[in-house]
Every structure is written in structure tokens, then in C-alpha cells.
N, C-alpha and C. Protein backbone atom coordinates (compact mmCIF):
# COMPACT_ATOMS: atom_id res chain seq x y z
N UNK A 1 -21.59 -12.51 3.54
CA UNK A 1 -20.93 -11.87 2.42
C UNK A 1 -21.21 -10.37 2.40
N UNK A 2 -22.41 -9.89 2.83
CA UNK A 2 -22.60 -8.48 2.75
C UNK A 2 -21.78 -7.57 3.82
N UNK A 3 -21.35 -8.21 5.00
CA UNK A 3 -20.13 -7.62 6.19
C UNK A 3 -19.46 -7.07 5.18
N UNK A 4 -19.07 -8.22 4.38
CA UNK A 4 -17.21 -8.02 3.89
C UNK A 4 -17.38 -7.04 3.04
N UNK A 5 -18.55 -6.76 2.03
CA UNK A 5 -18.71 -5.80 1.18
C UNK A 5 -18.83 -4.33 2.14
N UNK A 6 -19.49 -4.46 3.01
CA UNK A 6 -19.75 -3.22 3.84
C UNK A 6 -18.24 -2.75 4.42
N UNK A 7 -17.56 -3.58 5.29
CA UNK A 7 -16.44 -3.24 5.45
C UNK A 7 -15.36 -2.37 4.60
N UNK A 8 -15.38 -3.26 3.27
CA UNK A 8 -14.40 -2.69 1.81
C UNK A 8 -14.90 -1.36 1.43
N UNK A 9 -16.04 -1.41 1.66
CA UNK A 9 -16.90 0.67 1.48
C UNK A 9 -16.38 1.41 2.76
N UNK A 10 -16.35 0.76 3.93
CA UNK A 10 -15.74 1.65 4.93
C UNK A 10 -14.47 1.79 5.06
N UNK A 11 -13.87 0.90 4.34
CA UNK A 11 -12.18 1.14 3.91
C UNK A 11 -12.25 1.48 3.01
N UNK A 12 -12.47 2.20 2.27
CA UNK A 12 -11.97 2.72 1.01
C UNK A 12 -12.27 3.77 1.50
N UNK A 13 -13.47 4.53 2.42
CA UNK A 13 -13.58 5.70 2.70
C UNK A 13 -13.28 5.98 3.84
N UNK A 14 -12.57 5.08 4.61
CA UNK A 14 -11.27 5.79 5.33
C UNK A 14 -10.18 6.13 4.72
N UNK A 15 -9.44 5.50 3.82
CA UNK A 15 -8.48 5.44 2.90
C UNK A 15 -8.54 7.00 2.52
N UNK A 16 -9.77 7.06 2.14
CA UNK A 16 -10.02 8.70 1.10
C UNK A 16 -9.58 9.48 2.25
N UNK A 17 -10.78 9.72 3.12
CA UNK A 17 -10.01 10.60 4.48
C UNK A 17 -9.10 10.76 4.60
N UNK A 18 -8.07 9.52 5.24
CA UNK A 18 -6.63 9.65 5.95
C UNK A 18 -5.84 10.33 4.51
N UNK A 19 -6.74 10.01 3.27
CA UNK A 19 -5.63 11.01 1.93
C UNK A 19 -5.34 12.10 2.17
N UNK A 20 -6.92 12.47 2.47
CA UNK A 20 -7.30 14.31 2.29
C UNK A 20 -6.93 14.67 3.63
N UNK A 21 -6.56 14.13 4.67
CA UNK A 21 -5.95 14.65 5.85
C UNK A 21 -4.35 14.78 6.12
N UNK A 22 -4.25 13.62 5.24
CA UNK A 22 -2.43 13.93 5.01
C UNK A 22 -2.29 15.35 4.17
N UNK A 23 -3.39 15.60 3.14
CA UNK A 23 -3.28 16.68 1.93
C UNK A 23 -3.16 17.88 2.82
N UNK A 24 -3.71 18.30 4.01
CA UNK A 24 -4.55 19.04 4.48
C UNK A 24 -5.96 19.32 4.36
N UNK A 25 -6.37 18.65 3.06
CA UNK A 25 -7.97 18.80 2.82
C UNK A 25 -8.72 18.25 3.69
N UNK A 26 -9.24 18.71 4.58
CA UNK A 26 -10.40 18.69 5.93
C UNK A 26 -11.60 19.12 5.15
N UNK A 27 -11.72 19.67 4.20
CA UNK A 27 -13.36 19.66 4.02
C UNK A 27 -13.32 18.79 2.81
N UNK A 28 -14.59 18.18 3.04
CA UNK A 28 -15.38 16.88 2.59
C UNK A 28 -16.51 17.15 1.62
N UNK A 29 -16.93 17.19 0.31
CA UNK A 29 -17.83 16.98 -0.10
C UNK A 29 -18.12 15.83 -0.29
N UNK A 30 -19.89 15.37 0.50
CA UNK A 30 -20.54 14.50 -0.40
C UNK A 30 -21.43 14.72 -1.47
N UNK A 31 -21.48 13.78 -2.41
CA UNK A 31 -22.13 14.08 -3.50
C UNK A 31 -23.36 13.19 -4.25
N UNK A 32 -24.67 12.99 -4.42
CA UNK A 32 -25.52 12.22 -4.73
C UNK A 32 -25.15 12.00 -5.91
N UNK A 33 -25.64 10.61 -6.52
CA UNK A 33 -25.64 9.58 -7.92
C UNK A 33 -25.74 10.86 -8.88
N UNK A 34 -27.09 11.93 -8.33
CA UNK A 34 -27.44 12.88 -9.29
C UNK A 34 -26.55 13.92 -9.62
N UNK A 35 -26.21 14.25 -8.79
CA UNK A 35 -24.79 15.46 -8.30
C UNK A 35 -23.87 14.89 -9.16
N UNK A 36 -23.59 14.27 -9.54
CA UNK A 36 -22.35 12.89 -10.34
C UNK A 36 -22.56 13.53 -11.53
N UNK A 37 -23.76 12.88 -11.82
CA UNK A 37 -24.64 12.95 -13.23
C UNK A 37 -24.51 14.39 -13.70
N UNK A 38 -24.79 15.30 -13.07
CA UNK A 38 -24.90 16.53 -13.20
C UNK A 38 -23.79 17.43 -13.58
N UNK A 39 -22.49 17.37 -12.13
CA UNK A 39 -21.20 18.19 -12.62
C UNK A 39 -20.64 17.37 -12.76
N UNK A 40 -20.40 16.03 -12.97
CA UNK A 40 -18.73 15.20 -13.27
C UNK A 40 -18.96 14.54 -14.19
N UNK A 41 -19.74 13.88 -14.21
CA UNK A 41 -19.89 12.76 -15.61
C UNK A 41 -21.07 12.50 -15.32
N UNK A 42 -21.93 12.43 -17.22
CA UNK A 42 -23.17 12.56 -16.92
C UNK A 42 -23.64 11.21 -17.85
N UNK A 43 -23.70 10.45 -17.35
CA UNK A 43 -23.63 8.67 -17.23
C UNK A 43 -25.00 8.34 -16.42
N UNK A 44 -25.62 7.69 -17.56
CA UNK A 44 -26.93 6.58 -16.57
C UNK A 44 -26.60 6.38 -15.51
N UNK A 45 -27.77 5.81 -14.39
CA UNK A 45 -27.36 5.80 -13.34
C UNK A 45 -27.02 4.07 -13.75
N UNK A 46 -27.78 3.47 -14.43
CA UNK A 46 -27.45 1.96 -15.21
C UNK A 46 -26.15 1.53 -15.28
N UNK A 47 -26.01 2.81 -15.94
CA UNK A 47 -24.19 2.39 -16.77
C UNK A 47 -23.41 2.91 -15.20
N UNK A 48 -23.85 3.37 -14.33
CA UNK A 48 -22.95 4.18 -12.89
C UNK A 48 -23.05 2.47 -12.53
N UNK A 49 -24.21 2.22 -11.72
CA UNK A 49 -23.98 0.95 -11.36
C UNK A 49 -23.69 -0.25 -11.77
N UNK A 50 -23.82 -0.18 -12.97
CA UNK A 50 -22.79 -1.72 -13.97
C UNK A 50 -21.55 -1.39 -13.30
N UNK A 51 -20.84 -0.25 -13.45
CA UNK A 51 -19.44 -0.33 -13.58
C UNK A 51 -19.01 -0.22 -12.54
N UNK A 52 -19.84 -0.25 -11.50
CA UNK A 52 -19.59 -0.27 -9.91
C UNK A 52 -19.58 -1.86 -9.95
N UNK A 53 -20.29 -2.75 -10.46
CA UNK A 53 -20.60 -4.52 -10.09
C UNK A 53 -18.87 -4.51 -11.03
N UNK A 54 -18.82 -4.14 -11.77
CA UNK A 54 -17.34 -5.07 -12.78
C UNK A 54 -16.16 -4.23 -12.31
N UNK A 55 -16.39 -3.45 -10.93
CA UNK A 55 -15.14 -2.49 -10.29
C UNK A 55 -14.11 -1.75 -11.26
N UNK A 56 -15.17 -0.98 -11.94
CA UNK A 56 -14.49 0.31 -13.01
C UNK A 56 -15.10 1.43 -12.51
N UNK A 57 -15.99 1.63 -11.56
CA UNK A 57 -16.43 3.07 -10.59
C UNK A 57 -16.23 2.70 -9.12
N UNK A 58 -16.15 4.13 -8.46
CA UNK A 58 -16.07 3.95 -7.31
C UNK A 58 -17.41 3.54 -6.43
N UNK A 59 -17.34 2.88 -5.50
CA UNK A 59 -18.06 1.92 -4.47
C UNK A 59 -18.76 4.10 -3.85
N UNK A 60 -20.07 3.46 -3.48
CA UNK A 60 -20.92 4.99 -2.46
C UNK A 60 -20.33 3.96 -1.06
N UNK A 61 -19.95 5.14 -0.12
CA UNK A 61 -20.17 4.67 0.89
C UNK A 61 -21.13 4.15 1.62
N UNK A 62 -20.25 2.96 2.52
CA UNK A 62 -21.51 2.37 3.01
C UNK A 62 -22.27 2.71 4.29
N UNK A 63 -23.41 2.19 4.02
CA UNK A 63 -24.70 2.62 5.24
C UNK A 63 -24.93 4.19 4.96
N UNK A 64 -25.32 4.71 3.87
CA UNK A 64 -25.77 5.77 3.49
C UNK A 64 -26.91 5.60 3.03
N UNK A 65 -27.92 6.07 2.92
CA UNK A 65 -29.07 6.46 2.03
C UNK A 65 -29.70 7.78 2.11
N UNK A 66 -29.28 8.66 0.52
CA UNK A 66 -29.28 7.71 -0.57
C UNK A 66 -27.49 7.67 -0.56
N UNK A 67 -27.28 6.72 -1.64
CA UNK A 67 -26.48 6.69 -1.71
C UNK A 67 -25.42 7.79 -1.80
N UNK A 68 -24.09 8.22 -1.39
CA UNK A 68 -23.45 8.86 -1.61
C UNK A 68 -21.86 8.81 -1.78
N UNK A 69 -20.94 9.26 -2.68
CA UNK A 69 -19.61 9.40 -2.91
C UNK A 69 -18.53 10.25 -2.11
N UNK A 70 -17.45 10.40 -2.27
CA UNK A 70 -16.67 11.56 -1.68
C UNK A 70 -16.07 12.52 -3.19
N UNK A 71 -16.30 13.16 -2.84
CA UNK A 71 -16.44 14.05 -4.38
C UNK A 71 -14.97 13.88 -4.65
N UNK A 72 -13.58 13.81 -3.53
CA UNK A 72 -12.36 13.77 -4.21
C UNK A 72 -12.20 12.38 -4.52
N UNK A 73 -12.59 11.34 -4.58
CA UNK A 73 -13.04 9.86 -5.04
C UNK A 73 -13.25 10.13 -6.54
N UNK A 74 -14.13 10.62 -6.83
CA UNK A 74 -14.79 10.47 -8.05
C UNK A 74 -13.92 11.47 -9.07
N UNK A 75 -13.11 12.61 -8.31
CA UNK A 75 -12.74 13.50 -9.49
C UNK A 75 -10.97 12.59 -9.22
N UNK A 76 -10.60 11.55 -8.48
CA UNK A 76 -9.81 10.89 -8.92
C UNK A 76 -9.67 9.85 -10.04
N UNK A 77 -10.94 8.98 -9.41
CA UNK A 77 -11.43 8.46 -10.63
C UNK A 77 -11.13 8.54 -12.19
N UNK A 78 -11.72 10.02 -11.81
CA UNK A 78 -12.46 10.85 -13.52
C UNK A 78 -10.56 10.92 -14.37
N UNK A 79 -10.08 11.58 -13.31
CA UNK A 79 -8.57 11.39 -14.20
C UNK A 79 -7.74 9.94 -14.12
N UNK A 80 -8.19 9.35 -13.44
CA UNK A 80 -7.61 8.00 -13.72
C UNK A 80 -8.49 7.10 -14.80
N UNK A 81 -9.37 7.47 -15.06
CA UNK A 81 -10.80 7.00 -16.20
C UNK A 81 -9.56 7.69 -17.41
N UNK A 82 -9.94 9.37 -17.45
CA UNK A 82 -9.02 9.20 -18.72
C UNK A 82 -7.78 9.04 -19.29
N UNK A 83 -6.87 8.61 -18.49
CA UNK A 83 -5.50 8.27 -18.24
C UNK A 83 -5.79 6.66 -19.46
N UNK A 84 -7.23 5.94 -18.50
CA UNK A 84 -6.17 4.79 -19.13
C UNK A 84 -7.32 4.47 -20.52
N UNK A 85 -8.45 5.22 -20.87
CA UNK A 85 -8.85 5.61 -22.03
C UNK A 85 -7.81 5.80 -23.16
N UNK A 86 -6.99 6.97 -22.54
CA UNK A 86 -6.57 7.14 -23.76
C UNK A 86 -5.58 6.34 -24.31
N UNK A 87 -4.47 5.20 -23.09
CA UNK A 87 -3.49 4.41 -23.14
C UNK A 87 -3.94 3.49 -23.50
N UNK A 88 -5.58 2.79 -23.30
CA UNK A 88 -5.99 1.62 -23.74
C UNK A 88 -7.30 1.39 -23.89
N UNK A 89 -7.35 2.25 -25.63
CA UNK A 89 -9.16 1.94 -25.71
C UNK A 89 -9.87 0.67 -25.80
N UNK A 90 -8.92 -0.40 -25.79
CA UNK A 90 -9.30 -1.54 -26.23
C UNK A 90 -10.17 -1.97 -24.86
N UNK A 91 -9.32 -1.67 -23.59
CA UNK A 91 -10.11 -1.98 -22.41
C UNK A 91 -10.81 -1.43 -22.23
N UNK A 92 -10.99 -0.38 -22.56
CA UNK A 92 -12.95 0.40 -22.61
C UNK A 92 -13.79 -0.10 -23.15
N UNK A 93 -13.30 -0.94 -24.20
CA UNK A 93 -14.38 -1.45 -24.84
C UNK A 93 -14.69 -3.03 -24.38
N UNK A 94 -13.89 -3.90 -23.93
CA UNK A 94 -13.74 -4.77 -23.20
C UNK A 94 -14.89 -4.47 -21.39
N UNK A 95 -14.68 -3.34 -21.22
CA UNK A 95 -15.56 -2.83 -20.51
C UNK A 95 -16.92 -2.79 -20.14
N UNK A 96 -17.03 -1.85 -21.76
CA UNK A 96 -18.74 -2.12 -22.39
C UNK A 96 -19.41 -3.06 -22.59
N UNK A 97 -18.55 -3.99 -22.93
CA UNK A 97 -19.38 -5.53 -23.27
C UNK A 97 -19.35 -5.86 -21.80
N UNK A 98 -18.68 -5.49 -21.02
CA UNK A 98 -19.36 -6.40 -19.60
C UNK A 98 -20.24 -5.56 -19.12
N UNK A 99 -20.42 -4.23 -19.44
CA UNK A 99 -21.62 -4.06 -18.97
C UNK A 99 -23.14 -4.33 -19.35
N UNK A 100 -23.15 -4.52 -20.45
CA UNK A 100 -23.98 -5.30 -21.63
C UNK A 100 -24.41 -6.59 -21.11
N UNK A 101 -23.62 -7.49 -20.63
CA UNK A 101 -23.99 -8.90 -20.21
C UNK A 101 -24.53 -8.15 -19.08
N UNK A 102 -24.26 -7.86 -18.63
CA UNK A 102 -24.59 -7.41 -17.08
C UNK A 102 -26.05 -7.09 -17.10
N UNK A 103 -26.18 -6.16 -18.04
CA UNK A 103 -27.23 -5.28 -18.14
C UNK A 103 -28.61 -6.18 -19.42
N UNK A 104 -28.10 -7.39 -20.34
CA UNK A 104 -28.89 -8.41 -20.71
C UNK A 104 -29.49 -9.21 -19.57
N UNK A 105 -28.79 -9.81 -18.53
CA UNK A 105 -28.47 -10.81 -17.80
C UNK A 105 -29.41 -10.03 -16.54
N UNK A 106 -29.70 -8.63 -16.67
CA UNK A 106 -30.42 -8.49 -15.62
C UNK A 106 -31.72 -8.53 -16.23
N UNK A 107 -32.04 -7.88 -17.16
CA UNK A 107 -33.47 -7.91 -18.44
C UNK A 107 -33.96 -9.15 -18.24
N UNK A 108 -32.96 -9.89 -18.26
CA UNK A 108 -33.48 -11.41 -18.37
C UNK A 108 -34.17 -12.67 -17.18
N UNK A 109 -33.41 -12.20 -16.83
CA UNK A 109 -34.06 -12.33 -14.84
C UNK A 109 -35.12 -12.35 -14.61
């Protein structure tokens, strides 16, 4: 089971590439959990990885350590985050509560 997860991180960040190469964008920022936290959204790293397990953040590529993003990933994200905020707060909040179980359910362990 961990292939298939590793694979879906290396497709998604080919995906990003072949974007930014159709764009012309050839340069690449990567960006650490902290780097995230810092200029884009400044979110637990808790609440970063809940919403990575219930696939409402983007996946770090895989076989990195530490972990790392593609910075045009995340500032897609960020406007597709508030796109559907503002069209549907109900699923934000539908959201929160799964990260809550998530985040009980690990306490509890």
C-alpha cells in the first residue's frame, strides 16, 4: 500500500511540472512545512497534516526529507481553498469536524 501512495506523490508532482512547463515556468520553488506556515498560510503543522489524511491539502512530495511542496501547488491550492470557502462554508466546517476525529482518534491511540 505504501508503493501506491508513493507513486500518487510522484504523479501529482509530475502533473505540477508538465503544468509549469507548458506555462513556461521552469523555475521551481520548493518550500518546507515551515516556509508554508510562514508566507502562505500559517496553519499548525497538526491541522497541515489532518487535512493532508482527509485530502483537503496538498500531498509533500515523495521521498523527500524533510518534507517538501512545490510552492505553485500550494498557492493553487490557497485560491482554490478560497474559492470554495466562500461558495460553501458549510463544507469547511464539515471539514473541521473531520479533522477533530482525526485529531481525538489520534490522542486516543
Amino acid at each position: 500500500m505504501k508503493g501506491i501512495k508513493e507513486v500518487r506523490n510522484v504523479t501529482v508532482a509530475a502533473e505540477a511540472v508538465a503544468g509549469m512547463i507548458k506555462r513556461g515556468d521552469l523555475t521551481m520553488r520548493l518550500m518546507t512545512l515551515r516556509q508554508i506556515q510562514k508566507e502562505k498560510f500559517p496553519r499548525s503543522r497538526s491541522w497541515i497534516f489532518a487535512s493532508i489524511k482527509v485530502g483537503d491539502f496538498p500531498k509533500p512530495i515523495g521521498g523527500c526529507v524533510p518534507n517538501l511542496w512545490i510552492e505553485s501547488v500550494i498557492d493553487q491550492w490557497l485560491n482554490d481553498f478560497v474559492v470554495r470557502m466562500k461558495e460553501n462554508p458549510i463544507g469547511h466546517e464539515r471539514i473541521e469536524t473531520a479533522r477533530r476525529a482525526i485529531a481525538r482518534k489520534k490522542g486516543g491511540a
